[in-house]
Protein backbone atom coordinates (compact mmCIF):
# COMPACT_ATOMS: atom_id res chain seq x y z
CA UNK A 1 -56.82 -100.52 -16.05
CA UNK A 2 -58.50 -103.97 -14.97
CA UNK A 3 -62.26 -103.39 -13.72
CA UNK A 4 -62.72 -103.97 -9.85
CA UNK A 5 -64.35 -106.83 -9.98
CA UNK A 6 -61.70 -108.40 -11.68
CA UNK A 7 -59.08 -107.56 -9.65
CA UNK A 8 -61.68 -109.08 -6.52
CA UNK A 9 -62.49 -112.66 -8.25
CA UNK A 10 -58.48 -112.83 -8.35
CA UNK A 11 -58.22 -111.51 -4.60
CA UNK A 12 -60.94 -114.11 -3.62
CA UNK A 13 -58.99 -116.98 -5.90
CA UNK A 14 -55.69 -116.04 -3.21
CA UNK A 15 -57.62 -115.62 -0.23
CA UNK A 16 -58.64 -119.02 -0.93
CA UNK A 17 -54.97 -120.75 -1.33
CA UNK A 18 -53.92 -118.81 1.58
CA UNK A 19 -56.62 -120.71 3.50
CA UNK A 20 -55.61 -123.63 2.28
CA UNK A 21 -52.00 -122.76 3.81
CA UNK A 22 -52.53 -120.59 6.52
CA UNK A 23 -50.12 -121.08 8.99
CA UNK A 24 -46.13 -121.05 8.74
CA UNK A 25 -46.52 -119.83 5.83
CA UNK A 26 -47.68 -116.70 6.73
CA UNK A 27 -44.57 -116.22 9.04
CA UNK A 28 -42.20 -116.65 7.15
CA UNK A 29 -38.54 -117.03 8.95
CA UNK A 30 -35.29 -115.73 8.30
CA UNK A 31 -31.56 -115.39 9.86
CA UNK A 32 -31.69 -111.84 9.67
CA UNK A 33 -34.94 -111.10 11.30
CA UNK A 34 -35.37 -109.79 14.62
CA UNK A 35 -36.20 -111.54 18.09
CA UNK A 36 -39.22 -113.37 18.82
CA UNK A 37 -40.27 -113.17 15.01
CA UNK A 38 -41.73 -110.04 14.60
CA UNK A 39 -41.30 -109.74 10.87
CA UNK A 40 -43.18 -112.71 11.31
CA UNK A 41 -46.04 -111.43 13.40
CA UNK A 42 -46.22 -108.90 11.12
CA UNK A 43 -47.45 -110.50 8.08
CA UNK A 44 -49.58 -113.10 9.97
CA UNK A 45 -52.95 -110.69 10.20
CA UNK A 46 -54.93 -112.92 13.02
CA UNK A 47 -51.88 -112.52 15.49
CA UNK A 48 -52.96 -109.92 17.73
CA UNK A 49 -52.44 -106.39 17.82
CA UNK A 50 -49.20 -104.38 17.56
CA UNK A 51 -47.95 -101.20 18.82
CA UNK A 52 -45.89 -98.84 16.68
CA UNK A 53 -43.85 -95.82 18.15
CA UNK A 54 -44.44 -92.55 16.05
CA UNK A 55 -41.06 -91.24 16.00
CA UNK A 56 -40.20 -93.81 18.72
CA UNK A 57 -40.62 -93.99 22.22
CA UNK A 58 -40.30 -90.25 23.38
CA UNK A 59 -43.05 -90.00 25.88
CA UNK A 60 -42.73 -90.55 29.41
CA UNK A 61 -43.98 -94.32 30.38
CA UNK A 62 -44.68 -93.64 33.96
CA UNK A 63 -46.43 -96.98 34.78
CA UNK A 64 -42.93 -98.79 33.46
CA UNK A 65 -41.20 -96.00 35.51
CA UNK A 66 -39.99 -93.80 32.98
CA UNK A 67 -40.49 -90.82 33.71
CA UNK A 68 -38.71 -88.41 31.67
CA UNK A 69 -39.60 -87.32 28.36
CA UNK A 70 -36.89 -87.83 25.51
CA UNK A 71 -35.99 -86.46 21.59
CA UNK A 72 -38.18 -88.04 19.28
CA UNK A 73 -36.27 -89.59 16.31
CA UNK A 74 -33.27 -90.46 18.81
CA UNK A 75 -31.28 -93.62 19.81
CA UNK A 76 -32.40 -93.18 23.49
CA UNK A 77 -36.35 -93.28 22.21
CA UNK A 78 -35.55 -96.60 20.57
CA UNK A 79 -33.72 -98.02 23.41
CA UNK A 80 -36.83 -97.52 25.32
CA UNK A 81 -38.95 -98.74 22.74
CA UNK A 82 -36.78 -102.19 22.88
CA UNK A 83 -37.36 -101.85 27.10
CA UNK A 84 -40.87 -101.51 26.98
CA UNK A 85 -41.54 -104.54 24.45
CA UNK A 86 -42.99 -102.04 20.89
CA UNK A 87 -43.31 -104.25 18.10
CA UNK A 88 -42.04 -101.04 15.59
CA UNK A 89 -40.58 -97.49 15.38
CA UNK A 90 -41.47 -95.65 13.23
CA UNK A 91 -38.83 -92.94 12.26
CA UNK A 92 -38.65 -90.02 9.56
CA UNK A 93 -35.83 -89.97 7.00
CA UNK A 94 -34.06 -86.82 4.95
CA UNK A 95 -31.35 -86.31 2.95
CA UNK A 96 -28.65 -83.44 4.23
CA UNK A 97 -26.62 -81.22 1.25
CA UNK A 98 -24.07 -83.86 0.28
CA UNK A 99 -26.04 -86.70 0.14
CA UNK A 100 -26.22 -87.72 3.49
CA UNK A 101 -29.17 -89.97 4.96
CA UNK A 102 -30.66 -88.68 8.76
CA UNK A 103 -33.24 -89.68 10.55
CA UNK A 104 -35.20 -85.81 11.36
CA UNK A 105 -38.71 -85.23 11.10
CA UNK A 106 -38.79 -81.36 10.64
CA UNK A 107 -37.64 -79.90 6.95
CA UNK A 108 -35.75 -77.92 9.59
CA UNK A 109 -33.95 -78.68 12.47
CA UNK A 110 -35.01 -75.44 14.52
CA UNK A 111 -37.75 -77.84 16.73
CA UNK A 112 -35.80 -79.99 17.79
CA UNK A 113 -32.36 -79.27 18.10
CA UNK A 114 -29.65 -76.63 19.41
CA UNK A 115 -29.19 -75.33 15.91
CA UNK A 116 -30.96 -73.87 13.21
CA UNK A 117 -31.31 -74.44 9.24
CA UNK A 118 -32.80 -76.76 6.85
CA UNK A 119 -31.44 -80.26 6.73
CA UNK A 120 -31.14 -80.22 3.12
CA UNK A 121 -28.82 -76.95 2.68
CA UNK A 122 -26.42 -78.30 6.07
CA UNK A 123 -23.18 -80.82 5.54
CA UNK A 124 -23.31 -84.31 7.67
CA UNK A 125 -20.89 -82.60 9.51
CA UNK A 126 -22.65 -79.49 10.83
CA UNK A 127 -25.85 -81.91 11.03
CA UNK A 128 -23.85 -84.11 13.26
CA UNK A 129 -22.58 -81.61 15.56
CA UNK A 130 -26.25 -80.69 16.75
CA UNK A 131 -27.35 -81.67 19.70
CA UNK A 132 -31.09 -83.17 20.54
CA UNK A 133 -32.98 -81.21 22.64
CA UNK A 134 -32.71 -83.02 25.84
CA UNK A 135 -36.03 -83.19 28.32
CA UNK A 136 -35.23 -82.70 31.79
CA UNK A 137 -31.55 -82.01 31.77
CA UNK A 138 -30.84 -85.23 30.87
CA UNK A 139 -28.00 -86.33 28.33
CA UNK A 140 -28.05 -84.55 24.76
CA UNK A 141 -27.24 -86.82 21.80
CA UNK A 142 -26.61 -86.20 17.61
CA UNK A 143 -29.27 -86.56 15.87
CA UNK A 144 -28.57 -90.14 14.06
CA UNK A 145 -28.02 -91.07 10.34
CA UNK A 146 -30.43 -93.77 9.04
CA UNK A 147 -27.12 -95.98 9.16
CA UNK A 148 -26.85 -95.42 12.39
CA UNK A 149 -30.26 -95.70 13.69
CA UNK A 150 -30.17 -99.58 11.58
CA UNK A 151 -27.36 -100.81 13.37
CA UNK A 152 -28.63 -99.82 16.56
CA UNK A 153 -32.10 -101.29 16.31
CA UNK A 154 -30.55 -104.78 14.39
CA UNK A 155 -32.08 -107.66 15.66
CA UNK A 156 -34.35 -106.09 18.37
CA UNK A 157 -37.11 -104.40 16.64
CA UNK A 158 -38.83 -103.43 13.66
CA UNK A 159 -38.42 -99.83 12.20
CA UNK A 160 -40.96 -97.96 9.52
CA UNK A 161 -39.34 -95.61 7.36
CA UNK A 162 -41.44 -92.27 6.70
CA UNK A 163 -39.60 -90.81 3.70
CA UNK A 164 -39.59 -87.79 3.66
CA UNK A 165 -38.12 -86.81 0.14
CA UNK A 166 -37.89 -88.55 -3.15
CA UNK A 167 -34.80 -90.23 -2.06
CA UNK A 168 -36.67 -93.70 -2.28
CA UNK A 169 -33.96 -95.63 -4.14
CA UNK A 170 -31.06 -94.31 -1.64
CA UNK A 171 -32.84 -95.43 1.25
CA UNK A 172 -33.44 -98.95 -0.58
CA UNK A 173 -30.05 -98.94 -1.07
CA UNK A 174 -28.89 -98.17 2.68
CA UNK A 175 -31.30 -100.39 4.22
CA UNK A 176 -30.29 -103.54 2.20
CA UNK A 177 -26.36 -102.52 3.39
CA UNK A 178 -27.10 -101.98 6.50
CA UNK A 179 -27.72 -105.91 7.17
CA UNK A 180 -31.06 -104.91 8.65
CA UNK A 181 -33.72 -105.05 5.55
CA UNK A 182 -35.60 -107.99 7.11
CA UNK A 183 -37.20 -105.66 10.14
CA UNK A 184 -37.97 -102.80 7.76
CA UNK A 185 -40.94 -101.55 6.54
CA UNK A 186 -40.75 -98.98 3.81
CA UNK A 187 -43.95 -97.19 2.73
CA UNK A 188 -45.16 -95.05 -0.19
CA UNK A 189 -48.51 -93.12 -1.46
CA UNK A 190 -50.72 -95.59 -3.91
CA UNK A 191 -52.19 -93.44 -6.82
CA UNK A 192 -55.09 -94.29 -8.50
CA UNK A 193 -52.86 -95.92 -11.43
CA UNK A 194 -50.24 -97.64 -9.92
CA UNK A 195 -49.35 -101.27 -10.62
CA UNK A 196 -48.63 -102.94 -7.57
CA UNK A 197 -45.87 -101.05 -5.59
CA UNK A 198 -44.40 -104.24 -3.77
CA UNK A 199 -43.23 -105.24 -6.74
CA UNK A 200 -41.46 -102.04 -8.09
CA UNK A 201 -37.55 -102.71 -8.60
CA UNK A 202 -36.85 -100.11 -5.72
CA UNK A 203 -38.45 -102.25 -2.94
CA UNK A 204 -37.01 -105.41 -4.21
CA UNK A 205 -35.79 -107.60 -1.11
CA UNK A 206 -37.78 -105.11 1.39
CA UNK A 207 -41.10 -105.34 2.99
CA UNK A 208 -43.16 -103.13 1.46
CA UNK A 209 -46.31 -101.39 2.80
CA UNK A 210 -48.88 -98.95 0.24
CA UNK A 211 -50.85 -96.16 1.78
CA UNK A 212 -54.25 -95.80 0.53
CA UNK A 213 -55.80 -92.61 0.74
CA UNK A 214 -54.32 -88.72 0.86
CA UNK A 215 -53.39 -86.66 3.81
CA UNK A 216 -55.91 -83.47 2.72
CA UNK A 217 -59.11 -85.71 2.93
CA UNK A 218 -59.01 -84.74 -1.32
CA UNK A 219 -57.96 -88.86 -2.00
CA UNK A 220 -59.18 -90.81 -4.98
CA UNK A 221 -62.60 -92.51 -4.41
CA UNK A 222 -61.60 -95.81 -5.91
CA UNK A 223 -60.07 -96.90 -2.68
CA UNK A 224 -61.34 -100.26 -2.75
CA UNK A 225 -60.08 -101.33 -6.31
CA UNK A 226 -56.91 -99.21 -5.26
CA UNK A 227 -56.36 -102.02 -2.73
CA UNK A 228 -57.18 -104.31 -4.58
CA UNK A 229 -55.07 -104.21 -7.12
CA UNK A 230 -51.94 -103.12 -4.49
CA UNK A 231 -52.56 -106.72 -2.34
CA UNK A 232 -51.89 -108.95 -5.92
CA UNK A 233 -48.22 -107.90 -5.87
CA UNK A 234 -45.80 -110.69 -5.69
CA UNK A 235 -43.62 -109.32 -3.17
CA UNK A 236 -46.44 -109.80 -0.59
CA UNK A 237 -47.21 -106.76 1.10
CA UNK A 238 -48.35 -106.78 5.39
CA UNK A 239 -50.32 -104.29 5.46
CA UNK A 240 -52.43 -101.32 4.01
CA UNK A 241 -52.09 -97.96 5.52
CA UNK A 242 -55.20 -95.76 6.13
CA UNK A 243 -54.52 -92.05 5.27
CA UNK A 244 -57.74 -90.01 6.06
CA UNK A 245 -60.47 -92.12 4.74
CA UNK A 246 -63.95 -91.22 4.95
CA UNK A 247 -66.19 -94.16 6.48
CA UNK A 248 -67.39 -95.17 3.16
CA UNK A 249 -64.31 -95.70 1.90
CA UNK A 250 -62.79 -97.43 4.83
CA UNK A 251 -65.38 -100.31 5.13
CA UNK A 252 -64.21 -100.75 0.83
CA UNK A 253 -60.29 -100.77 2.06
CA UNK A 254 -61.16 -103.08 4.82
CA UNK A 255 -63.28 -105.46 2.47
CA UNK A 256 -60.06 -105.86 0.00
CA UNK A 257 -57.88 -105.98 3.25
CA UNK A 258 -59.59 -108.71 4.74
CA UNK A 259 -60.04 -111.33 1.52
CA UNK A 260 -56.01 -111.22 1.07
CA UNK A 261 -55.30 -111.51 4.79
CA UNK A 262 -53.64 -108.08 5.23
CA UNK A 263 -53.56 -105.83 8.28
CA UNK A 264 -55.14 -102.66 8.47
CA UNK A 265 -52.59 -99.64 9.97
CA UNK A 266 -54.22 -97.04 11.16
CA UNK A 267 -52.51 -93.61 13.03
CA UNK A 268 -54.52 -92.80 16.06
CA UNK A 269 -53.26 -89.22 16.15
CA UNK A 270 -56.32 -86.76 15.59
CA UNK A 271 -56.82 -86.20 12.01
CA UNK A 272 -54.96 -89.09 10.44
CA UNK A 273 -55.83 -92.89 9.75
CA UNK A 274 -59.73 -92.49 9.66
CA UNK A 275 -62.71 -89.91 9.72
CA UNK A 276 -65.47 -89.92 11.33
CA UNK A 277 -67.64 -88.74 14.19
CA UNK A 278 -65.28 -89.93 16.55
CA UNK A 279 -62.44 -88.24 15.17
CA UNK A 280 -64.19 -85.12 14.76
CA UNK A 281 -65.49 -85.73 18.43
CA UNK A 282 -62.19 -86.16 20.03
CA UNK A 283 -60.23 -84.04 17.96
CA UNK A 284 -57.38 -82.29 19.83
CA UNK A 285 -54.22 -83.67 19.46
CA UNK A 286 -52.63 -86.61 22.03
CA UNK A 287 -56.53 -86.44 23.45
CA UNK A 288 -57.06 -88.36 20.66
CA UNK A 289 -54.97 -91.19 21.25
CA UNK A 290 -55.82 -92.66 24.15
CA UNK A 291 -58.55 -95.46 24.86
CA UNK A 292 -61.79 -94.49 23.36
CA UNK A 293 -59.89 -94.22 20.22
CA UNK A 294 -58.02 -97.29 20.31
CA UNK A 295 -60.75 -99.45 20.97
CA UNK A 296 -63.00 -98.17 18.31
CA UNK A 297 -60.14 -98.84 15.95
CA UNK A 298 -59.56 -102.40 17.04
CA UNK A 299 -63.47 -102.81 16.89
CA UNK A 300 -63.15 -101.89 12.94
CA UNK A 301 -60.64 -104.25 12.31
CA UNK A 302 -57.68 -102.32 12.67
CA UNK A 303 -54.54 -104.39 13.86
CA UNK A 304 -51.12 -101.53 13.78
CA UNK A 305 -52.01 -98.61 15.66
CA UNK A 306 -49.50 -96.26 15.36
CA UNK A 307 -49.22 -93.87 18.78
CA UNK A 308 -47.71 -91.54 20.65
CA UNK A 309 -48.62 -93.51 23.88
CA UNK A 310 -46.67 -96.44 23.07
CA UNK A 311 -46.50 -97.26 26.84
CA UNK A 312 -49.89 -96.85 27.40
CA UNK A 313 -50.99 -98.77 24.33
CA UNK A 314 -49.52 -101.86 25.44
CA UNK A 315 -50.96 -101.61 28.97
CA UNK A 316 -54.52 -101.03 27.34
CA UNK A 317 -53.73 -104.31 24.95
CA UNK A 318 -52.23 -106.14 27.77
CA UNK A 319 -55.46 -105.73 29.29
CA UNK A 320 -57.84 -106.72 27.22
CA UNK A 321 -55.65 -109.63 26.13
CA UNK A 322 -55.16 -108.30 22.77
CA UNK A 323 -51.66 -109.49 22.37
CA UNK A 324 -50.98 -112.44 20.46
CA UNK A 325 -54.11 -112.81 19.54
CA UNK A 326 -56.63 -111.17 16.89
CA UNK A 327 -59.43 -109.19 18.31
CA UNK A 328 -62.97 -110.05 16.81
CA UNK A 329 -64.07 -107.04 14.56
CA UNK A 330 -67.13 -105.74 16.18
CA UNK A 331 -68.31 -103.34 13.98
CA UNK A 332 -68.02 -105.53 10.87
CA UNK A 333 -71.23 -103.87 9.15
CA UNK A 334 -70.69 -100.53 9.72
């Protein structure tokens, strides 16, 4: 293993040619990328703020006058997604008992379906023939494959894969068929060893995003050389995902972050992306995710918020004129 400050005199050393060609190159273009350059606006860190859909758009967006709630994970989420202007979706992948790729969040689909029974023990064919839970009487749909779900958002918005299983290479392999690999994001856990993921054989051809930290607050405490060492892959990665990170080891993240230009993605759910007093303090599920924790996560230097407010995230952006353009990082010294 290099020592940290190795890996940080070569992070400074490419912080410094990306200076010296910031610009275009930092959005890179592409015939298979989606609408106003979003892959794009992705990788360039100083343009603005964007909004990404947990499980899509399922929430009502009453002050774009949609009022009914819909299935998270389905087609009619990311339709509305596309309607309201979200920069992502991000969407949960499994694999049913012959080998089939869906887009469900649950192991089971008892939440949020007609049926019950784990997705891994049913056919395609009985998995197709469920029905969404539909909110207020509206239309029910299938749940869709992860084929499906591609063709549907191709060319009008970018989609996150949350992988469920170890079914990495399959989805790899779907998502560079599917004609849509340049608007998605794929993402996997960083360990404390691992060369830089980007540039595994797996995510070759894909935008590639590692997620620093562990979901039971029990992470390694090497974040920052963790980063470090993930933002010197070749396959240039757009961000670095914060998974319950103590403050101490946030400021370390967003150090490495900042001196190879990459965003910070936080969740703004209660309990994920960051700790703190004002996570503790707001605690309590979608009460969470509203303005008070948005703003403190912009003021940190966070620039992907994933929500379930998509909606109301973009009004609170739209706002403040966060759009298009980076925020300043207010609390750069704490």
């Amino acid at each position: 293993m290099r020592p940290a400050r190795f890996l940080f005199r070569r992070l400074a050393t490419i912080a410094a040619v990306l200076a010296a060609s910031a610009g275009p190159a930092l959005a890179e273009t592409s015939a298979d990328r989606p609408g106003p350059d979003l892959r794009g606006r992705l990788y360039d860190w100083a343009d603005g703020v964007l909004v990404v859909a947990h499980r899509a758009c399922h929430a009502p967006a009453p002050s774009r006058g949609m009022t009914a709630a819909l299935p998270e994970n389905s087609l009619a989420a990311l339709d509305r997604c596309v309607a309201l202007g979200v920069d992502m979706v991000e969407i949960d992948v499994r694999r049913t008992a012959d080998g089939a790729l869906v887009v469900m969040h649950d192991a089971t689909v008892d939440r949020t379906t007609n049926g019950r029974g784990r997705v891994s023990e049913m056919s395609l064919r009985r998995f197709k023939a469920l029905r969404l839970d539909a909110a207020d009487g509206g239309p029910a749909e299938a749940p869709p494959t992860l084929s499906e779900y591609l063709a549907r958002a191709q060319g009008r918005i970018l989609v996150n894969l949350d992988v469920k299983e170890p079914i990495a290479e399959q989805v790899a392999q779907v998502v560079l068929a599917s004609g849509a690999a340049g608007q998605v994001l794929v993402k996997a856990r960083a360990g404390a060893d691992a060369a830089p993921m980007a540039d595994l054989p797996v995510y070759s051809g894909l935008a590639f995003m590692p997620m620093v930290g562990a979901a039971d607050g029990r992470g390694p405490s090497d974040v920052a050389e963790i980063t470090a060492r993930q933002v010197l892959a070749e396959n240039r990665i757009p961000a670095i995902e914060l998974c319950d990170l103590r403050r101490s080891q946030f400021k370390a993240v967003r150090a490495a972050a900042r001196l190879a230009r990459v965003r910070l993605w936080s969740n703004a759910l209660a309990g994920k992306g960051l700790k703190g007093f004002w996570t503790r303090a707001w605690a309590g599920g979608a009460a969470a995710d509203g303005r008070r924790t948005w703003a403190r996560l912009i003021d940190d230097g966070v620039s992907v918020i994933q929500t379930n407010r998509p909606a109301a995230l973009l009004d609170y952006l739209e706002a403040r004129d966060l759009r298009g353009r980076a925020p300043p990082v207010v609390n750069a010294a704490l």
